[in-house]
Protein backbone atom coordinates (compact mmCIF):
# COMPACT_ATOMS: atom_id res chain seq x y z
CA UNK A 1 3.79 -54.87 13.95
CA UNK A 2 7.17 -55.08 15.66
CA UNK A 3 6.33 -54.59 18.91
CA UNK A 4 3.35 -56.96 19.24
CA UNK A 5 3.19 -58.72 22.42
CA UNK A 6 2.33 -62.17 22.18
CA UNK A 7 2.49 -63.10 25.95
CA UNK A 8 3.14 -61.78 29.44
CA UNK A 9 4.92 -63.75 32.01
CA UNK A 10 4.32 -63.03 35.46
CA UNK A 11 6.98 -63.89 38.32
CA UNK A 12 6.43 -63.77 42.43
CA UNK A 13 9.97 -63.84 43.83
CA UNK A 14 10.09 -65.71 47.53
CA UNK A 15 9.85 -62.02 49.50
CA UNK A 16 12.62 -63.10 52.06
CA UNK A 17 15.37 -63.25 50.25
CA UNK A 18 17.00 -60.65 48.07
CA UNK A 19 19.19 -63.94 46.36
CA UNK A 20 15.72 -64.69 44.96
CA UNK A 21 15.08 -61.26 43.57
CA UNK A 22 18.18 -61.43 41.12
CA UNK A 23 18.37 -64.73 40.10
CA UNK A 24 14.53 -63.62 39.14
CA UNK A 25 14.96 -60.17 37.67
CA UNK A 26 18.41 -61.50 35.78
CA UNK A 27 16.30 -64.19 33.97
CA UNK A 28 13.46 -61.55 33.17
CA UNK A 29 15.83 -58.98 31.57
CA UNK A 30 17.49 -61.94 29.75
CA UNK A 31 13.68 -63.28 28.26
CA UNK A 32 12.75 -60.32 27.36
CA UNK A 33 15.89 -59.07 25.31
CA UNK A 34 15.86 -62.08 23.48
CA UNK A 35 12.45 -62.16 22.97
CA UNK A 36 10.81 -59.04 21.89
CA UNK A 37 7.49 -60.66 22.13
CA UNK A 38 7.26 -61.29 25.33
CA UNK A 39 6.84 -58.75 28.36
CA UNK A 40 7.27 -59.57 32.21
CA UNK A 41 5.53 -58.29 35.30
CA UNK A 42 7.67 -59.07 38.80
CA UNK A 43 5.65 -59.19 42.01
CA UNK A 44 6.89 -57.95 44.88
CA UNK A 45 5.48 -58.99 47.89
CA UNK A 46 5.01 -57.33 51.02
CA UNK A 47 7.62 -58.43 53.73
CA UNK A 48 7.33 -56.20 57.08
CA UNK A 49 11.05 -57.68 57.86
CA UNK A 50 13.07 -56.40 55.03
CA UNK A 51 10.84 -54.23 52.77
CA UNK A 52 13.18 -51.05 53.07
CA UNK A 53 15.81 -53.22 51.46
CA UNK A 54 13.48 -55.25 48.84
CA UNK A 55 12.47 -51.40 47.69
CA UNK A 56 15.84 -50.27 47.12
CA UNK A 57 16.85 -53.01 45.27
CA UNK A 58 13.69 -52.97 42.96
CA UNK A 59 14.38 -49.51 42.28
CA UNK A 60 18.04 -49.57 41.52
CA UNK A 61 17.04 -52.74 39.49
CA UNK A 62 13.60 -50.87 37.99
CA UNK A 63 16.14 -48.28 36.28
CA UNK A 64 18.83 -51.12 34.76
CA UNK A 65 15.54 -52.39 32.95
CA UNK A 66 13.99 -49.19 31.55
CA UNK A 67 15.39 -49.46 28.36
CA UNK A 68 13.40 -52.98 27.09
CA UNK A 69 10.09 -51.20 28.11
CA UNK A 70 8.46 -54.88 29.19
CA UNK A 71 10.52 -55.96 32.12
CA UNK A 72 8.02 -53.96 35.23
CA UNK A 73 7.31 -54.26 38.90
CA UNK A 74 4.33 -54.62 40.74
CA UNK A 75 4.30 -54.15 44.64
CA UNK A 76 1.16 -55.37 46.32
CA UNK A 77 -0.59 -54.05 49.09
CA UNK A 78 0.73 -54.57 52.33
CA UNK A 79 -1.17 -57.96 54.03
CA UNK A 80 -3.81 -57.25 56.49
CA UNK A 81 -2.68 -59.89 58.98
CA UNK A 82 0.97 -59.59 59.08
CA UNK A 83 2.93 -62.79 59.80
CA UNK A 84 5.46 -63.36 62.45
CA UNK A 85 8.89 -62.32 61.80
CA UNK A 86 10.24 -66.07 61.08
CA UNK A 87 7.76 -66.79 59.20
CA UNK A 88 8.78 -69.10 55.69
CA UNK A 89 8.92 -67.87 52.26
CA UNK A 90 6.32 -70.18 51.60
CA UNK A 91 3.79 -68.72 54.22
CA UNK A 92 3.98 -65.49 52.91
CA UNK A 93 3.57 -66.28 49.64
CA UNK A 94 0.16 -68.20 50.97
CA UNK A 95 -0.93 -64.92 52.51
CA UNK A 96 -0.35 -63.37 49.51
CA UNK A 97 -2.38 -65.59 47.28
CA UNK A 98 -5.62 -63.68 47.23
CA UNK A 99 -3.54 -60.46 46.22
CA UNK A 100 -1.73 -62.50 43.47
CA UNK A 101 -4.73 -63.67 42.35
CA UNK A 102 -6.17 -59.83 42.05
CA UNK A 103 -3.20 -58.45 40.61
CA UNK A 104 -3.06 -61.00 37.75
CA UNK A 105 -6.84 -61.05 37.30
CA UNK A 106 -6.24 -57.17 36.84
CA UNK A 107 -3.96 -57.38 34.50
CA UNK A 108 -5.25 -59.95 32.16
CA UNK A 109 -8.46 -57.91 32.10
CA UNK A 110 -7.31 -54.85 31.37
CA UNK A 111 -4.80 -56.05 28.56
CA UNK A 112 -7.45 -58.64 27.11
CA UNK A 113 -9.89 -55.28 26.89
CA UNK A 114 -7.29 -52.65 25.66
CA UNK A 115 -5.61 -54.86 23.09
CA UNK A 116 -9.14 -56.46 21.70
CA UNK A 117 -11.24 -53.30 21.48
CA UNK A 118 -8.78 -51.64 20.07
CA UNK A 119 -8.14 -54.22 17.24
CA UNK A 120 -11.99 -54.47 16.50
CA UNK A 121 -11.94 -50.70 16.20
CA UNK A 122 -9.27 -51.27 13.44
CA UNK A 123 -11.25 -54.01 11.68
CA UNK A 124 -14.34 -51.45 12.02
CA UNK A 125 -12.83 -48.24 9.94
CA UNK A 126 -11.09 -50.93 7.57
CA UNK A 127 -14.23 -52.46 6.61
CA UNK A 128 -15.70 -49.42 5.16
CA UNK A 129 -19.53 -50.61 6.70
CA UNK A 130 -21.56 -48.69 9.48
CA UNK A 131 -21.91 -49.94 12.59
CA UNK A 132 -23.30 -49.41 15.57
CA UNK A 133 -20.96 -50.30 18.69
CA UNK A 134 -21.89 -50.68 22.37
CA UNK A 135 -19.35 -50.04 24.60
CA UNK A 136 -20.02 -49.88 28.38
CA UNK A 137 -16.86 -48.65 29.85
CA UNK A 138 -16.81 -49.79 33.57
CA UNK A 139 -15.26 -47.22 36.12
CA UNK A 140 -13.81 -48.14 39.30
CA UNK A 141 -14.80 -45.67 42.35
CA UNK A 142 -13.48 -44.78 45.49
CA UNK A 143 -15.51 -47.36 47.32
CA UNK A 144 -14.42 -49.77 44.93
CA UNK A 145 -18.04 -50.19 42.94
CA UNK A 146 -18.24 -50.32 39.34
CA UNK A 147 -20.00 -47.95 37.53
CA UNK A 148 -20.91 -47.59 33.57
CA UNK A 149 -20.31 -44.33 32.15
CA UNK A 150 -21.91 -44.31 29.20
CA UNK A 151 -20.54 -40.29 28.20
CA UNK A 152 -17.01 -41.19 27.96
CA UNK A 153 -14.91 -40.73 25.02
CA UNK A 154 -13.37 -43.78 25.54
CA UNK A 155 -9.85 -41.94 24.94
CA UNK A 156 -8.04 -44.50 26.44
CA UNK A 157 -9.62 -47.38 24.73
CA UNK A 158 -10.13 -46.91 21.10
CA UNK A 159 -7.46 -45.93 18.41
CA UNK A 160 -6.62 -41.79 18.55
CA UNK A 161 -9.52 -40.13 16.61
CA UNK A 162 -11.42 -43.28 15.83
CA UNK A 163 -14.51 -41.52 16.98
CA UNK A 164 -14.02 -38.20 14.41
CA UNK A 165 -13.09 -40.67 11.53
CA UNK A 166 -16.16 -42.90 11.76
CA UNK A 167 -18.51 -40.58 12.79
CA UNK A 168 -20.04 -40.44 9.44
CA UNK A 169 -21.02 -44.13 9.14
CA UNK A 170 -20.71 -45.67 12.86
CA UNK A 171 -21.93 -44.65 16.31
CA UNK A 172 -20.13 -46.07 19.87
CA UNK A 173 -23.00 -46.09 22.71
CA UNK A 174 -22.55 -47.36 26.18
CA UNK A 175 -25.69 -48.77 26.13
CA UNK A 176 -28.29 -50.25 23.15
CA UNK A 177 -31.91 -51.39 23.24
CA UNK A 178 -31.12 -54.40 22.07
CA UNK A 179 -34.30 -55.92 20.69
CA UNK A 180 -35.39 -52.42 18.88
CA UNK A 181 -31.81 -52.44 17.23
CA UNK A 182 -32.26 -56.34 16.40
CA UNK A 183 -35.98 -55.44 14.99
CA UNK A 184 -34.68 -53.04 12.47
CA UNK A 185 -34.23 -53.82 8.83
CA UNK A 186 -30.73 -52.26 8.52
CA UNK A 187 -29.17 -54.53 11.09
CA UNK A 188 -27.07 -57.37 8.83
CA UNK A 189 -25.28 -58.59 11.17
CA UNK A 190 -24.74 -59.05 15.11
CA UNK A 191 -21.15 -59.47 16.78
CA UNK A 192 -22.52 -61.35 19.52
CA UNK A 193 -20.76 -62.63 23.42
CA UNK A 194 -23.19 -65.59 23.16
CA UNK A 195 -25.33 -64.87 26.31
CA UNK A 196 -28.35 -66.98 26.30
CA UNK A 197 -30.43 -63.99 26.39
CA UNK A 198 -29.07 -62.45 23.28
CA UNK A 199 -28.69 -65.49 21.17
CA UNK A 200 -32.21 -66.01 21.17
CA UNK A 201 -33.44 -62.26 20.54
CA UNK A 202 -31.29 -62.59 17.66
CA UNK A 203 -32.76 -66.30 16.33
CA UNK A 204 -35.98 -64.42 17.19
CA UNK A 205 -35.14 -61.57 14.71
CA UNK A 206 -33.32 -63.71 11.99
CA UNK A 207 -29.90 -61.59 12.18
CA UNK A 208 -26.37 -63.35 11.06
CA UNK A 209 -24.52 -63.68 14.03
CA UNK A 210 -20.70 -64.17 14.82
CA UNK A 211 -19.71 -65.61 17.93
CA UNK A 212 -17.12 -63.82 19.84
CA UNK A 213 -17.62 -66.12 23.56
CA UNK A 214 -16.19 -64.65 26.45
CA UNK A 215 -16.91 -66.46 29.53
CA UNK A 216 -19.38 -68.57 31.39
CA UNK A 217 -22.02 -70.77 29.15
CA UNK A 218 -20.69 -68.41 26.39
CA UNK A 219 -18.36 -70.77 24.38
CA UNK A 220 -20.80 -73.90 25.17
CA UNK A 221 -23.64 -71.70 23.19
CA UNK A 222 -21.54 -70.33 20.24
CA UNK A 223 -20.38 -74.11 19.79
CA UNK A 224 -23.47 -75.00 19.65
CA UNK A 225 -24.31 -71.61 17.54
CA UNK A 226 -21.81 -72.38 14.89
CA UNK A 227 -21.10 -76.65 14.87
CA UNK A 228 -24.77 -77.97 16.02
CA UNK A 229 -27.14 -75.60 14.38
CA UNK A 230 -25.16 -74.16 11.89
CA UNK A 231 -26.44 -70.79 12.69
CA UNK A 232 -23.58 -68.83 13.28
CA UNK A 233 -20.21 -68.13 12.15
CA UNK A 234 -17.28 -68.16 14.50
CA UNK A 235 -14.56 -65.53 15.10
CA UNK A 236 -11.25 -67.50 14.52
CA UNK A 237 -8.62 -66.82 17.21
CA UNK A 238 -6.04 -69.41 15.71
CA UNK A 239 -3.44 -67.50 14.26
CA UNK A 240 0.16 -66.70 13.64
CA UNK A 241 2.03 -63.96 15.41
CA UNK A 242 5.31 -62.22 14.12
CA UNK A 243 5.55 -63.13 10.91
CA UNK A 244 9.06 -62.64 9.52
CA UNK A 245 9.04 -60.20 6.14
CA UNK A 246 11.74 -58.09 4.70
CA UNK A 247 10.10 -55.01 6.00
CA UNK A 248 9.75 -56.41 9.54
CA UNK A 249 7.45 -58.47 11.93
CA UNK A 250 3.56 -58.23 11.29
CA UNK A 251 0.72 -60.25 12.76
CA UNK A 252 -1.10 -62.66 11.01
């Protein structure tokens, strides 16, 4: 896989200053043509005294980078209190924390989910068992509530025609009743997040489990899972990326 991404960097330019922006953007387009594993998103702050100028420059500057496809630009929303016009750098940035925060958050979530779930499709069809998948998608609405829609075809998620090419020997849901589908004989195994609930439905029911943590008290129950109990077996994220062969880079 030549183009695998191995790590995003994420720089927030002091917004007063257009000398920061391209010492900033200079260094990005440097990384990342040097480094084809690694992409960069820029931040650009909102700045009421010289956005008309910070916008023009990001787009004349937006262009120059098109061609490595992993240098973009990210303006956040303008700040509900705006600050006074001689304000410091380092205020703004301050005010801008919470929207930092967001826009990072954001991003990690959506590339953690896009770039995972589509991997574990791949290991799905390559395995040649059937499965059973649940998949809640979560949609964002107007009002800014989450939703699950469990009708989707998840055509942004999954690998192009995954769904037609498995549909023979694997089913994606949105949502499972868990303890029925644990009950049944033809369950061998459980890909489980760890949630205390779910770990002990599937003790309860006797299915091999591997631990795939994601947050919370999830990594202190698969360790416990997989190193205490010896119940378990644990998904391995230690790995190589861009391994060098004749015919290119793969992942490892």
């Amino acid at each position: 896989m030549s183009n695998t991404q191995v790590a995003e960097l994420v720089f927030v330019p002091a917004p007063s200053f257009l000398s920061h922006f391209v010492p900033a953007i200079e260094l990005a387009k440097l990384i990342t043509k040097r480094n084809q594993h690694i992409s960069i998103l820029i931040l650009i702050l909102d700045n009421p005294t010289n956005s008309h100028n910070t916008k023009a420059f990001v787009e004349s500057k937006s262009v120059d980078a098109s061609s490595h496809g992993r240098l973009t630009f990210l303006t956040l929303p303008p700040l509900s209190l705006l600050p006074d016009p001689s304000a410091s750098p380092n205020l703004i940035i301050e005010l801008n924390k919470p929207l930092i925060k967001q826009a990072i958050d954001n991003r990690i979530q959506a590339s953690f989910a896009t770039d995972h779930i589509k991997e574990l499709a791949i290991g799905l069809e390559r395995s040649g068992y059937p499965f059973l998948w649940t998949l809640p998608k979560k949609v964002t609405s107007v009002e800014g509530v989450e939703k699950h829609v469990d009708d989707d075809p998840y055509g942004d998620l999954l690998p192009e025609s995954f769904l037609g090419r498995t549909r023979e020997r694997g089913k994606v849901i949105g949502w499972a009743p868990q303890v029925a589908i644990l009950a049944h004989p033809a369950v061998g195994g459980f890909l489980s997040h760890c949630g205390w609930s779910s770990t002990l439905e599937t003790l309860w029911f006797r299915v091999p489990v591997a631990t795939w943590p994601l947050f919370a008290d999830h990594q202190l129950v698969a360790s416990m899972l997989v190193k205490e109990l010896g119940l378990a077996v644990e998904i391995r994220m230690d790995y190589q990326h861009a391994f060098k062969t004749k015919k290119g880079s793969i992942l490892v």
